[in-house]
PDB file of N, CA and C in Angstrom:
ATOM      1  N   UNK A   1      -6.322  -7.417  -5.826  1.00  0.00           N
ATOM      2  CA  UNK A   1      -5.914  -7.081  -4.482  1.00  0.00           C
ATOM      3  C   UNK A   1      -4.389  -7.052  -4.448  1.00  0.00           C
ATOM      4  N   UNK A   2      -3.924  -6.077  -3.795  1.00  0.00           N
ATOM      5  CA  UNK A   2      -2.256  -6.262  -3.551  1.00  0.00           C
ATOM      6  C   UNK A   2      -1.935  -5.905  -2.186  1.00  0.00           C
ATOM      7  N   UNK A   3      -1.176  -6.809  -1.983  1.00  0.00           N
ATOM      8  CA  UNK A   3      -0.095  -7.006  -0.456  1.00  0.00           C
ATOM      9  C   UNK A   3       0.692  -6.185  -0.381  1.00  0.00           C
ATOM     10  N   UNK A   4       0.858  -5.371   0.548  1.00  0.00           N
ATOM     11  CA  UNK A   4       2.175  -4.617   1.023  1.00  0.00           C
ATOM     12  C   UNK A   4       2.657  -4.908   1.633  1.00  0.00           C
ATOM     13  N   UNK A   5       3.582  -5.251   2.234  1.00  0.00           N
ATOM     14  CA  UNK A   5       4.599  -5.779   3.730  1.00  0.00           C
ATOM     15  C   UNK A   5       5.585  -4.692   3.695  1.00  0.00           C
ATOM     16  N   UNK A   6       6.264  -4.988   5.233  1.00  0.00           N
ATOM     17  CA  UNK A   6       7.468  -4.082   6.113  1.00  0.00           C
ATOM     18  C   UNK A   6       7.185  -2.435   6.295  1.00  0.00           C
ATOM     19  N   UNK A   7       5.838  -2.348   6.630  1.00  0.00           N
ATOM     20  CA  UNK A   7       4.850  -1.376   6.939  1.00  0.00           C
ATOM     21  C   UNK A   7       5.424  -0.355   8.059  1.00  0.00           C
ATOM     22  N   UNK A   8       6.455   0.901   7.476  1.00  0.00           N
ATOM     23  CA  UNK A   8       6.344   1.122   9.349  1.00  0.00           C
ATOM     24  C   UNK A   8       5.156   1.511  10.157  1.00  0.00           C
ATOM     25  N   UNK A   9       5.596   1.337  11.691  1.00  0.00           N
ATOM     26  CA  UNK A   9       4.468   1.588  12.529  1.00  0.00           C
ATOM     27  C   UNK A   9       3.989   2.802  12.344  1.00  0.00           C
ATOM     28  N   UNK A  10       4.861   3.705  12.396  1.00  0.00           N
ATOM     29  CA  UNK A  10       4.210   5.362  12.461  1.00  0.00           C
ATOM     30  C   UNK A  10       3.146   5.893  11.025  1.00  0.00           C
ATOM     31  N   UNK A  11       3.279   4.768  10.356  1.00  0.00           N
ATOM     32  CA  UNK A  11       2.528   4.691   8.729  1.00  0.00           C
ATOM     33  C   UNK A  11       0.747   4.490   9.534  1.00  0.00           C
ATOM     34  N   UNK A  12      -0.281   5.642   9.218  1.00  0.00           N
ATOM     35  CA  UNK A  12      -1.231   5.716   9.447  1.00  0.00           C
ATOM     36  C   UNK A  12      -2.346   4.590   8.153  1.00  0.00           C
ATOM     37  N   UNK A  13      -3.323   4.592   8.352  1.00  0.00           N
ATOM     38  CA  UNK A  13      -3.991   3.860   7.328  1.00  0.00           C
ATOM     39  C   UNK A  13      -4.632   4.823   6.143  1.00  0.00           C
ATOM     40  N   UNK A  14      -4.539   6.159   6.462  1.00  0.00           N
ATOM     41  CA  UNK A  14      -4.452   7.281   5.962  1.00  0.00           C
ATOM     42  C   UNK A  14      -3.796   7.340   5.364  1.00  0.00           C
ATOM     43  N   UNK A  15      -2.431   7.507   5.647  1.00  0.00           N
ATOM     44  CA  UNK A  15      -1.440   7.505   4.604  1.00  0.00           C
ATOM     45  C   UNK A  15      -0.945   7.000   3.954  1.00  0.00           C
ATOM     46  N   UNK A  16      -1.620   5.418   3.896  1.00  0.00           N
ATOM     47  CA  UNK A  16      -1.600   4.518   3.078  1.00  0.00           C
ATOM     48  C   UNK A  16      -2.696   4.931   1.903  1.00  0.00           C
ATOM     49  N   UNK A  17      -3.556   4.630   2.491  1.00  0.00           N
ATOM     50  CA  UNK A  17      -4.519   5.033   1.398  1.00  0.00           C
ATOM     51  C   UNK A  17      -4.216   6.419   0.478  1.00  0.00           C
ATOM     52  N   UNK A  18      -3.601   7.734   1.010  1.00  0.00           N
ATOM     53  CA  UNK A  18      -3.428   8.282   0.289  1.00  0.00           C
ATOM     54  C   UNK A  18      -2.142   8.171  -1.294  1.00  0.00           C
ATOM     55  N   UNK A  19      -1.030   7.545  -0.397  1.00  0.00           N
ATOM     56  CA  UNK A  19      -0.243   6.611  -1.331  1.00  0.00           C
ATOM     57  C   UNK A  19      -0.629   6.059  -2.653  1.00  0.00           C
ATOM     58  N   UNK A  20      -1.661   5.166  -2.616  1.00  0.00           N
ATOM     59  CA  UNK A  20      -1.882   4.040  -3.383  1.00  0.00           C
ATOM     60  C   UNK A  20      -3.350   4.949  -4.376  1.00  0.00           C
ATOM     61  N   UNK A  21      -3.858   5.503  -3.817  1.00  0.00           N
ATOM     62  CA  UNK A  21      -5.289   6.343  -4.320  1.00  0.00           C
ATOM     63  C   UNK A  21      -4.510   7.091  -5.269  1.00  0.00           C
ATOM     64  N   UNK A  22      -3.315   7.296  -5.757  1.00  0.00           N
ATOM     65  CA  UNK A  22      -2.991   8.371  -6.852  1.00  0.00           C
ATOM     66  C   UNK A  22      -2.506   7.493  -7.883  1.00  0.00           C
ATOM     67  N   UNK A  23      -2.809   6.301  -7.486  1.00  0.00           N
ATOM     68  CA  UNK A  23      -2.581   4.967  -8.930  1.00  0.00           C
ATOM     69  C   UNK A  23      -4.066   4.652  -9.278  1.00  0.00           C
ATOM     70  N   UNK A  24      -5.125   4.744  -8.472  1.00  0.00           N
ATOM     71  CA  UNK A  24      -6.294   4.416  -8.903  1.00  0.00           C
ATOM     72  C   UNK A  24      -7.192   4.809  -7.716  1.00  0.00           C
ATOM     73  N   UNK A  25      -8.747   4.118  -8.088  1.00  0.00           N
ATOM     74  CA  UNK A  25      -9.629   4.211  -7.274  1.00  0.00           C
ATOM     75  C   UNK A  25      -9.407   2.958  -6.076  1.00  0.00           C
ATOM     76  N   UNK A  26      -9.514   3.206  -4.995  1.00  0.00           N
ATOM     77  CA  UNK A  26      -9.162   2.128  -3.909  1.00  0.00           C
ATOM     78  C   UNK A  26     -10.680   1.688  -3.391  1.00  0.00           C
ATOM     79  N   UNK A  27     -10.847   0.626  -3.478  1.00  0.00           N
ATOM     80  CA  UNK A  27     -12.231   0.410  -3.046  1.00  0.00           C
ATOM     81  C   UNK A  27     -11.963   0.290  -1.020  1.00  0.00           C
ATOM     82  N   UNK A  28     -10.787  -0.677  -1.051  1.00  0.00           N
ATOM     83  CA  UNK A  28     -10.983  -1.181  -0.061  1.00  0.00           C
ATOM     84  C   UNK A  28      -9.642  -1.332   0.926  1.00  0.00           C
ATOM     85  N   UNK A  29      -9.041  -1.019   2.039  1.00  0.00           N
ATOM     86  CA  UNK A  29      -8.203  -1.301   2.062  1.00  0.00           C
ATOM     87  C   UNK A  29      -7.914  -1.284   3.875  1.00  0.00           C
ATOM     88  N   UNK A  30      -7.234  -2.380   4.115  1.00  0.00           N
ATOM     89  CA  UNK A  30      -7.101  -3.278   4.955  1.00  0.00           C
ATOM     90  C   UNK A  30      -5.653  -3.390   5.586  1.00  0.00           C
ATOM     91  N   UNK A  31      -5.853  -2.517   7.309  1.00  0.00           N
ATOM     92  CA  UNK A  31      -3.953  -2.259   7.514  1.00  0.00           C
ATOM     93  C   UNK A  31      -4.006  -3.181   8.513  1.00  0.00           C
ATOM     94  N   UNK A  32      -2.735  -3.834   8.502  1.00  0.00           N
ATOM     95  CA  UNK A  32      -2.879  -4.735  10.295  1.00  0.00           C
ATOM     96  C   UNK A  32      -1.218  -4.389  10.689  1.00  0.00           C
ATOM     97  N   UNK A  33      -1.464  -3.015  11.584  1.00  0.00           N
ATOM     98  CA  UNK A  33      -0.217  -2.770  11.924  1.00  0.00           C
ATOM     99  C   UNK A  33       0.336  -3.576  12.878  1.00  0.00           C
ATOM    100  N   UNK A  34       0.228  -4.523  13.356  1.00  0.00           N
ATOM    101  CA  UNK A  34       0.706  -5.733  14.612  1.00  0.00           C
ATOM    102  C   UNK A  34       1.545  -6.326  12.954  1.00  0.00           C
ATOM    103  N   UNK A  35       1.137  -6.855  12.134  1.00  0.00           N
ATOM    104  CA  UNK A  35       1.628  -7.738  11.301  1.00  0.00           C
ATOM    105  C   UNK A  35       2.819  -6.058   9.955  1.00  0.00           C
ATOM    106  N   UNK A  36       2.677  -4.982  10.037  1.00  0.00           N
ATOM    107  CA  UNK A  36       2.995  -4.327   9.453  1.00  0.00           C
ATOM    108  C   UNK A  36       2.623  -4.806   7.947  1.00  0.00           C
ATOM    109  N   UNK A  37       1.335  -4.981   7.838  1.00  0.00           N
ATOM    110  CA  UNK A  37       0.849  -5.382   6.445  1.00  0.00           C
ATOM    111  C   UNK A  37      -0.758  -4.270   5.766  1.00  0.00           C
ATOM    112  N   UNK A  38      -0.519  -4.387   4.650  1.00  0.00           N
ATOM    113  CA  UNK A  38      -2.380  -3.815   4.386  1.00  0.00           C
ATOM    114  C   UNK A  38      -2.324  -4.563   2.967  1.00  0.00           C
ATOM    115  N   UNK A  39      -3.560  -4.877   2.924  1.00  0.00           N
ATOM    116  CA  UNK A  39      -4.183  -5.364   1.526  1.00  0.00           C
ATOM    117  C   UNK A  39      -5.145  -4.310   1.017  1.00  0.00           C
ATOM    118  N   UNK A  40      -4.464  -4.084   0.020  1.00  0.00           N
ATOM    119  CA  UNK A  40      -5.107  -2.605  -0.907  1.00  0.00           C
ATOM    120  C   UNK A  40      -6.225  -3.658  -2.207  1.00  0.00           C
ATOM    121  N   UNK A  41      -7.656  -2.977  -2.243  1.00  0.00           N
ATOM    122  CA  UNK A  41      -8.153  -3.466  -3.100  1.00  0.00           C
ATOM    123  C   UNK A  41      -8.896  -2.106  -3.841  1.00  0.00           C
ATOM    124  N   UNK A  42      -7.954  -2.459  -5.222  1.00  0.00           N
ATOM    125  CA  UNK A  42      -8.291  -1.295  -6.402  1.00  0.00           C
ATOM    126  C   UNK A  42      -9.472  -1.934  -7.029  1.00  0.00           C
ATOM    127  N   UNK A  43      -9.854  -0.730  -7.479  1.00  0.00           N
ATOM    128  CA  UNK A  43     -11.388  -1.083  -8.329  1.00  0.00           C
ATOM    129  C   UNK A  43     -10.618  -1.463  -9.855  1.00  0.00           C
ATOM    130  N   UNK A  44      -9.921  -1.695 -10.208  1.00  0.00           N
ATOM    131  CA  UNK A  44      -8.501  -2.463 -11.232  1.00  0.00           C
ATOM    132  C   UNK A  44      -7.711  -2.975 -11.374  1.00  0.00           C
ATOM    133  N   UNK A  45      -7.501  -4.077 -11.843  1.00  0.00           N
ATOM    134  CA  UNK A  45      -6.523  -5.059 -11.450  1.00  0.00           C
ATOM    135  C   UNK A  45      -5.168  -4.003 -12.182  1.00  0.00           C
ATOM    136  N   UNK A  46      -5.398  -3.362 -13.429  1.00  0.00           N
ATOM    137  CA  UNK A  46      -3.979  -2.744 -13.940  1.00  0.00           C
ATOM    138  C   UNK A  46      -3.857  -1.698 -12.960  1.00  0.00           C
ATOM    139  N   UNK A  47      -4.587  -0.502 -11.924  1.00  0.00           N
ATOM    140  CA  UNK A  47      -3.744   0.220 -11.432  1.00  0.00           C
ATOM    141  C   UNK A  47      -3.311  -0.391  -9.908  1.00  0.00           C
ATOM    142  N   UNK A  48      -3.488  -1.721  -9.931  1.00  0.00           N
ATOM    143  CA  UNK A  48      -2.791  -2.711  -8.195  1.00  0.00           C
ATOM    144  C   UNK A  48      -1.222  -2.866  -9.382  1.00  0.00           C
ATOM    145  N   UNK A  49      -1.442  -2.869 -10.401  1.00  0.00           N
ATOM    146  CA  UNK A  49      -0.741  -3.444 -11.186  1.00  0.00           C
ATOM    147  C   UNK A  49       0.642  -2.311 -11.166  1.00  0.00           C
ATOM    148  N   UNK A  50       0.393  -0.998 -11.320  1.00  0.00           N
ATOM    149  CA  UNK A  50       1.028  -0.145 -11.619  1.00  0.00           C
ATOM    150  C   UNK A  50       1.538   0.863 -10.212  1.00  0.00           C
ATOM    151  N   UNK A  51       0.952   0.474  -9.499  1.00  0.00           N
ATOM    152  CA  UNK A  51       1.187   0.889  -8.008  1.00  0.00           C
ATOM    153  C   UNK A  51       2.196  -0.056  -7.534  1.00  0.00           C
ATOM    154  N   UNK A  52       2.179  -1.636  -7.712  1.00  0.00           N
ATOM    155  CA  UNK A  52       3.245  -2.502  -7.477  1.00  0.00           C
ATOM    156  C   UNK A  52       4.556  -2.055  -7.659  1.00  0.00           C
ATOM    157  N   UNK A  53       4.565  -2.104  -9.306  1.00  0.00           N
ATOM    158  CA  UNK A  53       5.832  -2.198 -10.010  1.00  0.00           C
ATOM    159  C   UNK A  53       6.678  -0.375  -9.993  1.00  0.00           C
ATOM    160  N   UNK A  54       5.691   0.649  -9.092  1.00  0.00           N
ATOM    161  CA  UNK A  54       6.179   1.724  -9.175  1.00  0.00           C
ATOM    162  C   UNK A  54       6.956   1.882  -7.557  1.00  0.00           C
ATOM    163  N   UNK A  55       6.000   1.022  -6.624  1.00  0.00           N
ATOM    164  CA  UNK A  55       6.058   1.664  -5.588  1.00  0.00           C
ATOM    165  C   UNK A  55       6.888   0.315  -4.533  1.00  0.00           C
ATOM    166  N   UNK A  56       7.204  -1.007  -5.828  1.00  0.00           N
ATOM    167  CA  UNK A  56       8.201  -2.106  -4.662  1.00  0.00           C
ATOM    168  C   UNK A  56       9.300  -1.417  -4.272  1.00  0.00           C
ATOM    169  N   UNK A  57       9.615  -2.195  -3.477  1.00  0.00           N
ATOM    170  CA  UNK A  57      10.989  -1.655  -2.832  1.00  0.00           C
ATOM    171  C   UNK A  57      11.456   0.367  -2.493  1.00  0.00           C
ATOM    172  N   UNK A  58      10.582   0.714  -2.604  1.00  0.00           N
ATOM    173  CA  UNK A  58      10.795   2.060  -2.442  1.00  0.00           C
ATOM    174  C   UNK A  58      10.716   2.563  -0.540  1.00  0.00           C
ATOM    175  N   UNK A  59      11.665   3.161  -0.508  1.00  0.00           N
ATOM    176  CA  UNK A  59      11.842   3.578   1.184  1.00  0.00           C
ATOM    177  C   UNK A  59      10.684   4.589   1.496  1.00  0.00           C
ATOM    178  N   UNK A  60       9.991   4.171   2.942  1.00  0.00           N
ATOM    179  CA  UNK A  60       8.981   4.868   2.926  1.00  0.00           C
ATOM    180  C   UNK A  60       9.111   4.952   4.427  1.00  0.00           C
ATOM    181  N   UNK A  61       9.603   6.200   5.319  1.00  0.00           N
ATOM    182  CA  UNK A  61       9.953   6.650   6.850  1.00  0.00           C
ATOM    183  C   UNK A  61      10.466   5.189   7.571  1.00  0.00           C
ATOM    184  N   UNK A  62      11.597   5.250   6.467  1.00  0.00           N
ATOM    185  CA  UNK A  62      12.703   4.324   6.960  1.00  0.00           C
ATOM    186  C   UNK A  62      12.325   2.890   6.512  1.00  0.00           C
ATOM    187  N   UNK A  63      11.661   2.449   6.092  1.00  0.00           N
ATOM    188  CA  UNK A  63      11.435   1.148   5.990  1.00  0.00           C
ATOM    189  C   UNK A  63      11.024   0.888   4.118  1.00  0.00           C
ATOM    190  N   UNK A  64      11.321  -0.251   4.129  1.00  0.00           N
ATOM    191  CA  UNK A  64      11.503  -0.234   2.572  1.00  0.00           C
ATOM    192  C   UNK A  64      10.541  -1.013   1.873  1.00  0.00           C
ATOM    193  N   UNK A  65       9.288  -0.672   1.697  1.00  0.00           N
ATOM    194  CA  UNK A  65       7.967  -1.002   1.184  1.00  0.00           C
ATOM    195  C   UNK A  65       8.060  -1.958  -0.039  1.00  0.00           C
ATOM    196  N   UNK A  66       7.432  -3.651   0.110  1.00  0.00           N
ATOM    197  CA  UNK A  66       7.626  -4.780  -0.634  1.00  0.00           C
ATOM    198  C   UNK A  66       6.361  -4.909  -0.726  1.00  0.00           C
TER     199      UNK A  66
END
């Protein structure tokens, strides 16, 4: 499972999922825009793995995805 934080609001759960789905298969994934958070659960621990280390800190409609 991997944590995302500093979520902007205008970030759909859609477009999350589409994000993270081109590192792997996403089984499951979980947005709580009040908290600007989602917990992404890959059917792989190496592509949560490779989605992390590609996609920390990268600016995403202004806000800078941790």
């Amino acid at each position: 499972m991997l944590y995302v934080g500093n979520i902007d609001e205008r970030i759909t759960s859609r477009m999350i999922y589409n994000v993270f789905n081109r590192f792997g298969n996403v089984e499951a994934l979980l947005y709580r825009k009040k908290t600007k958070s989602a917990l992404i659960q890959f059917e792989n621990i190496n592509h949560a793995n490779i989605a992390k280390e590609i996609l920390n800190n990268v600016m995403f409609f202004n806000s800078q995805v941790n």
